[in-house]
N, C-alpha and C. Protein backbone atom coordinates (compact mmCIF):
# COMPACT_ATOMS: atom_id res chain seq x y z
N UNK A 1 78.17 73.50 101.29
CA UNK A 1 77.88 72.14 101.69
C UNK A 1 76.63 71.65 100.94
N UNK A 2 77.03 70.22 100.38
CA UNK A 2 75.73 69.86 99.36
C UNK A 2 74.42 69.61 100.52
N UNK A 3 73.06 70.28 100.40
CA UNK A 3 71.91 69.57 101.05
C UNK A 3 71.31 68.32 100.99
N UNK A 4 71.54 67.87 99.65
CA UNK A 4 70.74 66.83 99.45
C UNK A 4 71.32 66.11 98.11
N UNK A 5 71.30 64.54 98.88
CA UNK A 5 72.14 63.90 97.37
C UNK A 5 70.82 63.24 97.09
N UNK A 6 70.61 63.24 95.92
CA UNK A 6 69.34 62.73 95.06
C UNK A 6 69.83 61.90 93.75
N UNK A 7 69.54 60.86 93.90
CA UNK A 7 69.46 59.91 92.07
C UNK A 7 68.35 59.78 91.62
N UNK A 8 68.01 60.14 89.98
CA UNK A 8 66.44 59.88 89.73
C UNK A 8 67.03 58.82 88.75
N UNK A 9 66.00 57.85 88.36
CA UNK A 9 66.30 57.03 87.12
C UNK A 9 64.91 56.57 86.47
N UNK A 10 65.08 56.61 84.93
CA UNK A 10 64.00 56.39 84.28
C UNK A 10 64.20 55.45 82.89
N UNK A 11 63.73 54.36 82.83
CA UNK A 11 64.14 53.72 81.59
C UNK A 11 63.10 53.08 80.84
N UNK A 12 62.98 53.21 79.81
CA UNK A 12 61.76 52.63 79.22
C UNK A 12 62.16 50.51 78.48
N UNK A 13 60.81 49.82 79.68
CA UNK A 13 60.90 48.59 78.85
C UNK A 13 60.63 48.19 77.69
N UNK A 14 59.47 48.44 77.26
CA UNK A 14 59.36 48.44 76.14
C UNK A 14 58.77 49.68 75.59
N UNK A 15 58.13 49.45 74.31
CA UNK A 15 57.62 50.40 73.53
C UNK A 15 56.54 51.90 74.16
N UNK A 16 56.08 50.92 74.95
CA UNK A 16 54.81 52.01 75.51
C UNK A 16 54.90 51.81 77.45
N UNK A 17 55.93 51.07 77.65
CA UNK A 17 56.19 51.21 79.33
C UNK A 17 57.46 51.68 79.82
N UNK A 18 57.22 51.90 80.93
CA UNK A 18 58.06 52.78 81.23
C UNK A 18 58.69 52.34 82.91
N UNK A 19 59.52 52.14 83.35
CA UNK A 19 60.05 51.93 85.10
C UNK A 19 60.58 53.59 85.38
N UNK A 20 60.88 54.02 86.58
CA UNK A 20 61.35 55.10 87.33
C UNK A 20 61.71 54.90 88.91
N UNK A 21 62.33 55.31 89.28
CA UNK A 21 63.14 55.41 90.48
C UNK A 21 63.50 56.23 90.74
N UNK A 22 63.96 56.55 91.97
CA UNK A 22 64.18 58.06 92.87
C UNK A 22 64.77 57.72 93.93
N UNK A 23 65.62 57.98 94.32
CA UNK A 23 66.44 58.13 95.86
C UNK A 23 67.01 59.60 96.49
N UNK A 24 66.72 59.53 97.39
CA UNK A 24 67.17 61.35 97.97
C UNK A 24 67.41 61.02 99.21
N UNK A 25 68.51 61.49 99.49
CA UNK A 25 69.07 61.41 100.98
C UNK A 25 69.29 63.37 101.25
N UNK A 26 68.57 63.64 102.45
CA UNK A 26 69.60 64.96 103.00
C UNK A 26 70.28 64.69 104.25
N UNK A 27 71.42 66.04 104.01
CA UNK A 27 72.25 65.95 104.71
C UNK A 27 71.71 66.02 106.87
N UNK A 28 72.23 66.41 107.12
CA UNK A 28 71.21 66.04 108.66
C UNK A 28 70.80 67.48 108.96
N UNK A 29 71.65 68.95 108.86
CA UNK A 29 71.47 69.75 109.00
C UNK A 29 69.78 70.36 107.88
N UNK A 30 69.80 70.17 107.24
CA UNK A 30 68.70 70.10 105.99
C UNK A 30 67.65 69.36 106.68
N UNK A 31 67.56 67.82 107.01
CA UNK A 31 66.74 66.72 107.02
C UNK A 31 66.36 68.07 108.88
N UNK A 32 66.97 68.43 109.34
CA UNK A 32 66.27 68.81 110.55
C UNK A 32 65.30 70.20 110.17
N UNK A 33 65.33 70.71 108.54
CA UNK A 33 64.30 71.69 108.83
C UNK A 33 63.33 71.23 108.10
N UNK A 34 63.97 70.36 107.07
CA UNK A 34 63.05 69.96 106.30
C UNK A 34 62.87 68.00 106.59
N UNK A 35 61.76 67.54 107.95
CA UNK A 35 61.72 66.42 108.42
C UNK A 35 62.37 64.93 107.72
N UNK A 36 62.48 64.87 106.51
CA UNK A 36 62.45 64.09 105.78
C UNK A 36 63.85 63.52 105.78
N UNK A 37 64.60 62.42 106.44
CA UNK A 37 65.70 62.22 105.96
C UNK A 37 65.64 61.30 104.94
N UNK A 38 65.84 60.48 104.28
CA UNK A 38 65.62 59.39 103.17
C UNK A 38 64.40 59.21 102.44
N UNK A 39 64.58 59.37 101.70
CA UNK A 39 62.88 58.67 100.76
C UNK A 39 63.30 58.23 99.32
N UNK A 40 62.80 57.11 99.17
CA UNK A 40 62.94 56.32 97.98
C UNK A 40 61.85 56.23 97.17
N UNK A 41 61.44 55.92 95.79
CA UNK A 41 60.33 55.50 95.31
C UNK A 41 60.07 54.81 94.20
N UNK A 42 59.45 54.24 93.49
CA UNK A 42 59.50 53.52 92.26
C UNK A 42 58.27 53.50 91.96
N UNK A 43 58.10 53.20 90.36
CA UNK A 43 57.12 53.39 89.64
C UNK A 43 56.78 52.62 88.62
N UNK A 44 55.86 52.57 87.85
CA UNK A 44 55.82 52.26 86.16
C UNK A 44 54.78 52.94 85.82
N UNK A 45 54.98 53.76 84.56
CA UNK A 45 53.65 54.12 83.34
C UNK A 45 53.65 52.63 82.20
N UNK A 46 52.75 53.17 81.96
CA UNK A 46 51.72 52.74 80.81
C UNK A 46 51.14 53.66 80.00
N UNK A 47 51.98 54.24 78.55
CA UNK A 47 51.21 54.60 77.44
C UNK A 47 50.44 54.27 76.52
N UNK A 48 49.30 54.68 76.02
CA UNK A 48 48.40 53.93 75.22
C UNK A 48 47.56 55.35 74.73
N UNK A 49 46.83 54.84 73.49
CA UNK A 49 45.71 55.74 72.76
C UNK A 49 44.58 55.27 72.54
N UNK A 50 43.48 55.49 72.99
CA UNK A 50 42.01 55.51 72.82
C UNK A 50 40.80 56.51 72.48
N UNK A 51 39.98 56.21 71.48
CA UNK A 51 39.41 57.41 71.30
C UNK A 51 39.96 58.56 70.48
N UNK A 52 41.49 58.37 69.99
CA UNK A 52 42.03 59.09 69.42
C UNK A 52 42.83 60.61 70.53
N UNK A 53 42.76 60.09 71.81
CA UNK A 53 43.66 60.41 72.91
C UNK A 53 44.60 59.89 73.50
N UNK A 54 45.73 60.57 73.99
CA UNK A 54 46.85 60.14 74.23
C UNK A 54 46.76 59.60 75.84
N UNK A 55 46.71 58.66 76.20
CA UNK A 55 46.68 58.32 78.17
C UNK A 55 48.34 57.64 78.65
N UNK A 56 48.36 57.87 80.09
CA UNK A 56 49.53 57.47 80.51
C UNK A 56 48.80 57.27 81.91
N UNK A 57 48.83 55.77 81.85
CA UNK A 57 48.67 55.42 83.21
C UNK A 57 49.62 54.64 84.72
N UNK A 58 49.08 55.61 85.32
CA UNK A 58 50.94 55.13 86.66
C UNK A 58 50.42 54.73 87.72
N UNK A 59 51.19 54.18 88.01
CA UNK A 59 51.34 53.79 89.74
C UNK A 59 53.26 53.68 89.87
N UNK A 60 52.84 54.44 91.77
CA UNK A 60 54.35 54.46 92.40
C UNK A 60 54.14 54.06 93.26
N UNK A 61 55.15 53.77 94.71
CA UNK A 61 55.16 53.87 95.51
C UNK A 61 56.47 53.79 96.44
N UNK A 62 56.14 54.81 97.48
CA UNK A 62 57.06 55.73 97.92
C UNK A 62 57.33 55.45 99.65
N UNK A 63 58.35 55.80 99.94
CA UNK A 63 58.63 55.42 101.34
C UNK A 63 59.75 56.20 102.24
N UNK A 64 59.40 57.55 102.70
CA UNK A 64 59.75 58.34 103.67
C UNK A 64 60.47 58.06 104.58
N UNK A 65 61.66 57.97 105.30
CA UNK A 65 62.11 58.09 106.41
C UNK A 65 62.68 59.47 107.41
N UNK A 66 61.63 59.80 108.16
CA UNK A 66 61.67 60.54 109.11
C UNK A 66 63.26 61.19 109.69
N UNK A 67 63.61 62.74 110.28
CA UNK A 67 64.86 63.11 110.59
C UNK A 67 63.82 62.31 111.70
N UNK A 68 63.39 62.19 112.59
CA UNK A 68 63.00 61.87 114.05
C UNK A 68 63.15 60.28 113.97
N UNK A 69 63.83 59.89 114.50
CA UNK A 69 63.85 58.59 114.99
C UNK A 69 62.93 57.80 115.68
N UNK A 70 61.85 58.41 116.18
CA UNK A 70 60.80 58.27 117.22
C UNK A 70 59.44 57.86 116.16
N UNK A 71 59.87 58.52 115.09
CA UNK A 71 58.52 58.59 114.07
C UNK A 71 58.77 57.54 113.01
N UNK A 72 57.59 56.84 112.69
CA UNK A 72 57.82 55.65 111.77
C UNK A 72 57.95 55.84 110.37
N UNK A 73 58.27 55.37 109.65
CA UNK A 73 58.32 55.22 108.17
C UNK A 73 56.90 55.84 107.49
N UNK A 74 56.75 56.82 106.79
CA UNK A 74 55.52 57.45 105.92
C UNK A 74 55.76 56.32 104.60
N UNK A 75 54.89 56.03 104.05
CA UNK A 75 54.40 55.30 103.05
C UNK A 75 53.26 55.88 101.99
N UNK A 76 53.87 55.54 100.96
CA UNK A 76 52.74 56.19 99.77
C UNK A 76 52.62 55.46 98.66
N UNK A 77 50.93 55.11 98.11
CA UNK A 77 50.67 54.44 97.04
C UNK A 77 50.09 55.40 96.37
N UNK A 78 50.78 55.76 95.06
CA UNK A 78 49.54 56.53 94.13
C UNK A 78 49.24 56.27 92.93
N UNK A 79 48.35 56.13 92.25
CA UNK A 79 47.83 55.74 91.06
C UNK A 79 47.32 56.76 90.02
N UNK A 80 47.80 57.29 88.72
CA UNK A 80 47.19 58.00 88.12
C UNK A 80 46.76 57.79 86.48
N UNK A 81 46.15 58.71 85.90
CA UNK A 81 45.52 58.67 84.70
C UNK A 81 45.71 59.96 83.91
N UNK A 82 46.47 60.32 83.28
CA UNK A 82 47.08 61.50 82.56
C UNK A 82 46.39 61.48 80.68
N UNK A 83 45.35 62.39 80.68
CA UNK A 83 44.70 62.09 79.44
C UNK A 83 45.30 63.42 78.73
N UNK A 84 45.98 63.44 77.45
CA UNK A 84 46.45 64.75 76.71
C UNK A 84 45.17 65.30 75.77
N UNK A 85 44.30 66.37 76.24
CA UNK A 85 43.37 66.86 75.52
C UNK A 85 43.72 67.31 74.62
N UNK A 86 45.00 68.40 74.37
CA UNK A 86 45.52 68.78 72.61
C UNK A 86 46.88 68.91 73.00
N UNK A 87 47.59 69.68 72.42
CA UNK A 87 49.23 70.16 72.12
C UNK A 87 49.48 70.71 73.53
N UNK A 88 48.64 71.23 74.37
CA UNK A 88 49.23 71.94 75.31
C UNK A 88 48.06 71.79 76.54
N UNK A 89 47.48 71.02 76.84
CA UNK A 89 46.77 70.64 77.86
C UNK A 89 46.41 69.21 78.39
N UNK A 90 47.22 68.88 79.80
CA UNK A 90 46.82 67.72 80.29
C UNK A 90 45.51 67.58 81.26
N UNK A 91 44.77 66.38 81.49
CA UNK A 91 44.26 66.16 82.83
C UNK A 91 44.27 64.81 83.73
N UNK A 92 44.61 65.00 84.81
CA UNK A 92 45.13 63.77 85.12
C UNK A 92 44.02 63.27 87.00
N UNK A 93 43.64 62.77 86.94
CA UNK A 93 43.38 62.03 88.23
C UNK A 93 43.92 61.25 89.02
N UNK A 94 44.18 61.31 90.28
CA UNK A 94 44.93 61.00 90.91
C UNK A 94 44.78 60.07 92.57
N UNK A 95 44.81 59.16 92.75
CA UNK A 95 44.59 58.03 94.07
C UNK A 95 46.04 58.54 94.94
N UNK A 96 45.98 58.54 96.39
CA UNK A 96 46.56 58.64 97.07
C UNK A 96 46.63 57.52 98.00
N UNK A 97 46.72 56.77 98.50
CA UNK A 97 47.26 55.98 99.81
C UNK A 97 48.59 56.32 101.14
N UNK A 98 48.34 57.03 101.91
CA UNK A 98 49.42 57.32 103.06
C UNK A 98 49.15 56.47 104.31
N UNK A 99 50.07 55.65 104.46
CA UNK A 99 50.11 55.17 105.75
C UNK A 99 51.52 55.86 106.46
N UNK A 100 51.18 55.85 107.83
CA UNK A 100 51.82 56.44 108.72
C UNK A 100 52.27 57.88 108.76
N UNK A 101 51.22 58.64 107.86
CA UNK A 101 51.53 60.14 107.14
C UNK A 101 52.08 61.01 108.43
N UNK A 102 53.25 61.70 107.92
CA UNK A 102 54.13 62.35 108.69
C UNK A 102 54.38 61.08 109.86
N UNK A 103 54.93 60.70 109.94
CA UNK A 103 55.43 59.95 110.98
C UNK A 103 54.28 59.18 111.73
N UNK A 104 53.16 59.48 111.91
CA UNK A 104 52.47 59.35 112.86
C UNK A 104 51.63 57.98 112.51
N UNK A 105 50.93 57.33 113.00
CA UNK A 105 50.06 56.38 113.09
C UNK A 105 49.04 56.73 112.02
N UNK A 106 48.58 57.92 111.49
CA UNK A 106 47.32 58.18 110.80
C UNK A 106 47.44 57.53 109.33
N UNK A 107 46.45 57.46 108.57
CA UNK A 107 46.42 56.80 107.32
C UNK A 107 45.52 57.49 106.83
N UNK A 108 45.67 57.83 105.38
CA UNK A 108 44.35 58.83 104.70
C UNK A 108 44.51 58.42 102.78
N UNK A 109 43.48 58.68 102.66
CA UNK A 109 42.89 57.96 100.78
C UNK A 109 42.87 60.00 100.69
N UNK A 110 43.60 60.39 99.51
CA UNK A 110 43.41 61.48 98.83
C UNK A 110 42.43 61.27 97.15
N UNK A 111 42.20 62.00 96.83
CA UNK A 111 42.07 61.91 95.50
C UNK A 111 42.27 63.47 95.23
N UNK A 112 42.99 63.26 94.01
CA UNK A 112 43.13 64.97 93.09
C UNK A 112 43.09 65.33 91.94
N UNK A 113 42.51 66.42 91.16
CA UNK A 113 42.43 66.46 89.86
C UNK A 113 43.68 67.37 89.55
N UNK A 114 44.64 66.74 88.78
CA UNK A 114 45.65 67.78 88.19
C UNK A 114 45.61 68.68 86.56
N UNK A 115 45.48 69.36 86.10
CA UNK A 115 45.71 70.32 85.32
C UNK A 115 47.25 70.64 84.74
N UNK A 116 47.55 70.19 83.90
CA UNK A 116 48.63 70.83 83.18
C UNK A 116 49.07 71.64 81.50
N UNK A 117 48.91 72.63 81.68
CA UNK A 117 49.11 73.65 80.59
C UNK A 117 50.85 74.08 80.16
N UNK A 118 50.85 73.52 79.31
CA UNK A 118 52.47 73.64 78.33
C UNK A 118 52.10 74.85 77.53
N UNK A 119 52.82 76.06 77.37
CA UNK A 119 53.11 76.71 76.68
C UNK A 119 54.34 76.82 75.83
């Protein structure tokens, strides 16, 4: 039995931008271990070079629907900055916005530094 039907989509507008999309539905047996029944999201980058570095700058935002019926819609704004230091190392900073995180009434601002190494 499939768990989870998922569509991703990514298309570039022009030269240096970029749109993305995501839809994931699980099935109910799934969505009950793993809370999440529906979540959608959308996006755009922005590529560009400065300094003689490569940057990609994003924003998404994302929108959770709960297996619990009782629990409200999770919501997410995030914003990032992906700088390519050489052939095989990223660093990227990262804004968070959650309203109604996990279901609940709470709201919280993250920030994170990501690291990515291509071998």
């Amino acid at each position: 039995m499939q768990q989870v039907t998922d569509f991703h989509w990514a298309g570039m507008v022009a030269d240096q931008f970029k749109l993305f999309g995501r839809w994931n539905e699980n099935n109910l047996n799934y969505a009950q271990l793993h809370p999440i029944r529906k979540a959608v999201s959308i996006g755009a980058e922005f590529d560009f070079s400065l300094l003689e570095k490569n940057f990609l700058l994003g924003a998404a935002y994302g929108i959770n629907e709960p297996f619990d019926g009782s629990l409200k819609n999770e919501n997410i704004l995030e914003a990032f900055l992906r700088c390519q230091l050489n052939d095989w190392i990223y660093l990227s900073p990262h804004v968070q916005i959650l309203n109604n995180a996990f279901g609940q009434a709470d709201n919280y601002f993250l920030t994170a530094f990501r690291t990515q190494i291509n071998f």
